[in-house]
PDB file of N, CA and C in Angstrom:
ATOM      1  N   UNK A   1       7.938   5.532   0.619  1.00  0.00           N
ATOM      2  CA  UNK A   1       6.920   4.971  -0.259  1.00  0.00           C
ATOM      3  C   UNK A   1       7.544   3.839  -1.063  1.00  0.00           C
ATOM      4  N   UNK A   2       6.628   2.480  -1.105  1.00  0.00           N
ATOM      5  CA  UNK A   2       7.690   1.398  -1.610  1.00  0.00           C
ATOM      6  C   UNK A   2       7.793   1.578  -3.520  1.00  0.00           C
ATOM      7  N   UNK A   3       6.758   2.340  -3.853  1.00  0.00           N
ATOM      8  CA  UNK A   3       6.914   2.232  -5.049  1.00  0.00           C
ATOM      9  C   UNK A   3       7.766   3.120  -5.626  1.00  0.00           C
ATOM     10  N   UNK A   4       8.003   4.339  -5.251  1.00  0.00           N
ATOM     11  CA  UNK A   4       8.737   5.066  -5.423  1.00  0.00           C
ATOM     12  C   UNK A   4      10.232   4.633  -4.927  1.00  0.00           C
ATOM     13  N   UNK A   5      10.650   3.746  -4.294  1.00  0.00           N
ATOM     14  CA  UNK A   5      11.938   3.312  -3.757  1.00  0.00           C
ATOM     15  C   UNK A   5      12.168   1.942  -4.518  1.00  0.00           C
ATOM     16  N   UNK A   6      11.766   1.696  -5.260  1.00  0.00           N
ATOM     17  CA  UNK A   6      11.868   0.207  -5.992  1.00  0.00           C
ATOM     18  C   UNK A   6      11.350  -1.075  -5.462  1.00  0.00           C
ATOM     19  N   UNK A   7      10.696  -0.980  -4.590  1.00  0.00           N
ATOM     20  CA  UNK A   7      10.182  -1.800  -3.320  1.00  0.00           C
ATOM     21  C   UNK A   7      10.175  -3.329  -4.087  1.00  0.00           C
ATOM     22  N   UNK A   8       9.406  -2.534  -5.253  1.00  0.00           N
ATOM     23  CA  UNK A   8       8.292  -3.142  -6.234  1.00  0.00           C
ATOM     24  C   UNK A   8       8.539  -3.501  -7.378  1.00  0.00           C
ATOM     25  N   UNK A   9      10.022  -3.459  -7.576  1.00  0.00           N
ATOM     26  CA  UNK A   9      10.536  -3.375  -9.007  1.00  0.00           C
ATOM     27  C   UNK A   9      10.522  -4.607  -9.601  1.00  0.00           C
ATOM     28  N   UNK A  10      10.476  -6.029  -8.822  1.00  0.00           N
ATOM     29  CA  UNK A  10      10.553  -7.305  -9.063  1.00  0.00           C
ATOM     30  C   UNK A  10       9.551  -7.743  -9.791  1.00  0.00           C
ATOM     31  N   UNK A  11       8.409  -6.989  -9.543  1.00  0.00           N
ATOM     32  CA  UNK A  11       6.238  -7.559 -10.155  1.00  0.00           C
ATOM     33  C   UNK A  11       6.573  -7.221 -12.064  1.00  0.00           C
ATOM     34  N   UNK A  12       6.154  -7.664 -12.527  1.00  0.00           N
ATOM     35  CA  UNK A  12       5.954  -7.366 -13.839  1.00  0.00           C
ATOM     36  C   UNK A  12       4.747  -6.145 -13.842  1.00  0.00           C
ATOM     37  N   UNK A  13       5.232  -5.275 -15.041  1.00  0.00           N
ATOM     38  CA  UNK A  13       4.021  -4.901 -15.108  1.00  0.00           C
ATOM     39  C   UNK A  13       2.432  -4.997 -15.298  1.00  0.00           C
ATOM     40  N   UNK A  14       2.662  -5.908 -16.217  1.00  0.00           N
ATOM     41  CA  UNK A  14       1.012  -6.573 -15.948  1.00  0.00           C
ATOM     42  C   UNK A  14       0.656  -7.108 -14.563  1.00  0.00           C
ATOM     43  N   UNK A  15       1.375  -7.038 -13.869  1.00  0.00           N
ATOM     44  CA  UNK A  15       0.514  -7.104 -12.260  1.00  0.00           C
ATOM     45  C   UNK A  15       0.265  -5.673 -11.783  1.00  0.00           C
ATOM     46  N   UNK A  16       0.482  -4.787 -12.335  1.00  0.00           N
ATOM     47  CA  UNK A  16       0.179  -3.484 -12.016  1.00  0.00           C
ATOM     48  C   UNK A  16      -1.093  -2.865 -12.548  1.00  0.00           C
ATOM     49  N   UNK A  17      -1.304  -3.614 -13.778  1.00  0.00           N
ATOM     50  CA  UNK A  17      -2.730  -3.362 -14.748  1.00  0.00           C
ATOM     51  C   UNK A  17      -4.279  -3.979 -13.998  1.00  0.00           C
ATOM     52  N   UNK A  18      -4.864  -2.290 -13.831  1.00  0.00           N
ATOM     53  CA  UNK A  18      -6.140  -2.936 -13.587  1.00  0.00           C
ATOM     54  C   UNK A  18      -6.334  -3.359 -12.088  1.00  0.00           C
ATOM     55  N   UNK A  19      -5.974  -3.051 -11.157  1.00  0.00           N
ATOM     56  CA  UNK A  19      -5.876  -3.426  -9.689  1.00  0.00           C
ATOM     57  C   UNK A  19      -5.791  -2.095  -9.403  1.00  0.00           C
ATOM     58  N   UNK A  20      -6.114  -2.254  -7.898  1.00  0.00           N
ATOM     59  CA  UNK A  20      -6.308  -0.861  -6.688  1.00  0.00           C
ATOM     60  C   UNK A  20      -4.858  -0.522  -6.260  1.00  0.00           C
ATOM     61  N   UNK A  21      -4.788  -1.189  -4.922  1.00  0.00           N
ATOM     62  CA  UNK A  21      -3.485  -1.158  -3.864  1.00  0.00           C
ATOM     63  C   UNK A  21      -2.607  -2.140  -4.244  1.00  0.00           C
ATOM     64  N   UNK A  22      -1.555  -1.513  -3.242  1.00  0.00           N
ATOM     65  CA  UNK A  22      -0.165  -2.971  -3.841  1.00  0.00           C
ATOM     66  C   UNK A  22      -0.417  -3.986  -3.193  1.00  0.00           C
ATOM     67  N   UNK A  23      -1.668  -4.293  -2.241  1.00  0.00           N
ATOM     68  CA  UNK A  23      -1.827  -5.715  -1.339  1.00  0.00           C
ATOM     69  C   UNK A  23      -2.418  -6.281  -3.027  1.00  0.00           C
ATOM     70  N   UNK A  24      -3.604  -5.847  -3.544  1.00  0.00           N
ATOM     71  CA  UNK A  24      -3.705  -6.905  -5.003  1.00  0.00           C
ATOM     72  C   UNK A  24      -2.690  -6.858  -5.785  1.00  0.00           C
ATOM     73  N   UNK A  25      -1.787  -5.777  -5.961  1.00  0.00           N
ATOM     74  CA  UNK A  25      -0.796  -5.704  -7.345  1.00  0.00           C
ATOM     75  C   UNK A  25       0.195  -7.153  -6.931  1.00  0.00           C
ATOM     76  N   UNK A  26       0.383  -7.230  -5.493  1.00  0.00           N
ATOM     77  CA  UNK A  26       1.121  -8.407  -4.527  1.00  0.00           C
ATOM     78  C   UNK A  26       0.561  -9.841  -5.304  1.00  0.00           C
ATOM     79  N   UNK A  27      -1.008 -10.051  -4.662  1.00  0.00           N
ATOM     80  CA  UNK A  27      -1.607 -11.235  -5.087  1.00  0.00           C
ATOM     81  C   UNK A  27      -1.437 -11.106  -6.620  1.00  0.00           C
ATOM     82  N   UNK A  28      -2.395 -10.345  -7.594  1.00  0.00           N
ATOM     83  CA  UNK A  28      -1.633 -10.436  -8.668  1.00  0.00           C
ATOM     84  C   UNK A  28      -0.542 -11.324  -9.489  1.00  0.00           C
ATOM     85  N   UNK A  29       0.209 -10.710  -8.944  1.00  0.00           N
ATOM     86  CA  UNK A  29       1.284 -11.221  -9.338  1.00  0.00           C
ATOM     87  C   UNK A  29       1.819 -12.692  -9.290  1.00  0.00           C
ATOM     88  N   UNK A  30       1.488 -13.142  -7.680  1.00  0.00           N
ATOM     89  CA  UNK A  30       1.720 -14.361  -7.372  1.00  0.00           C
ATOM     90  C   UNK A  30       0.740 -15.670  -7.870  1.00  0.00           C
ATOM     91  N   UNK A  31      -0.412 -14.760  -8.533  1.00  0.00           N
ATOM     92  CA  UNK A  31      -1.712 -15.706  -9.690  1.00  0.00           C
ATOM     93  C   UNK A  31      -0.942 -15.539 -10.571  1.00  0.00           C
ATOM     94  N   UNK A  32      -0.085 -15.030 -11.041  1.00  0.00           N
ATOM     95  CA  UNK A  32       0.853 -14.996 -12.487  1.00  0.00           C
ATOM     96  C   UNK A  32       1.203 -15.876 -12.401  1.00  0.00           C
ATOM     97  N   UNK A  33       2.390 -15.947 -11.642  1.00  0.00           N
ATOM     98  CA  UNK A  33       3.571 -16.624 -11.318  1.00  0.00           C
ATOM     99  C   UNK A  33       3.014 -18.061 -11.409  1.00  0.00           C
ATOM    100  N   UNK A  34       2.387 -18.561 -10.294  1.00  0.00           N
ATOM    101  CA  UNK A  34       1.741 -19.652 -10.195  1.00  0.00           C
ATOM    102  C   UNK A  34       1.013 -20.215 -11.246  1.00  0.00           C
ATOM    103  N   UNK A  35       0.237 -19.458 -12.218  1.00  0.00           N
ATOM    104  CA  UNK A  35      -0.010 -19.488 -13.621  1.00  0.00           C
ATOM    105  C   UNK A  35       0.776 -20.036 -14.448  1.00  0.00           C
ATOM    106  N   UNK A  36       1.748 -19.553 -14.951  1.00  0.00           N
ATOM    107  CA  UNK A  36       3.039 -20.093 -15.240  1.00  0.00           C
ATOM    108  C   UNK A  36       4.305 -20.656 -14.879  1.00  0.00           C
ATOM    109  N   UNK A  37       3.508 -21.429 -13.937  1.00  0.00           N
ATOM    110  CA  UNK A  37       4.537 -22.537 -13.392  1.00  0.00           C
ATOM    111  C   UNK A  37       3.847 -23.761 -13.824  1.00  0.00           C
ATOM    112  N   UNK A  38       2.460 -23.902 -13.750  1.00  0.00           N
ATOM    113  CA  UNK A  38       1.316 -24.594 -14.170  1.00  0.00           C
ATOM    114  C   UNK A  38       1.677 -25.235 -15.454  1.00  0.00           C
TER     115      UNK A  38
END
């Protein structure tokens, strides 16, 4: 399981808030990122 193995340890938590599966916690994150590169 990737979350349980650290798969996932790189996402901030606010990409974890409020989303289903890790395919959105994924996108998520990368609307962050890209957010604040902006």
């Amino acid at each position: 399981m990737g979350v349980l193995d650290g798969k996932y340890d790189d996402l901030s938590e606010q990409s974890f808030y409020m989303v289903g599966g890790i395919e959105e916690v994924i996108a998520k994150a990368e609307k962050i990122a890209k957010e604040s590169a902006a």
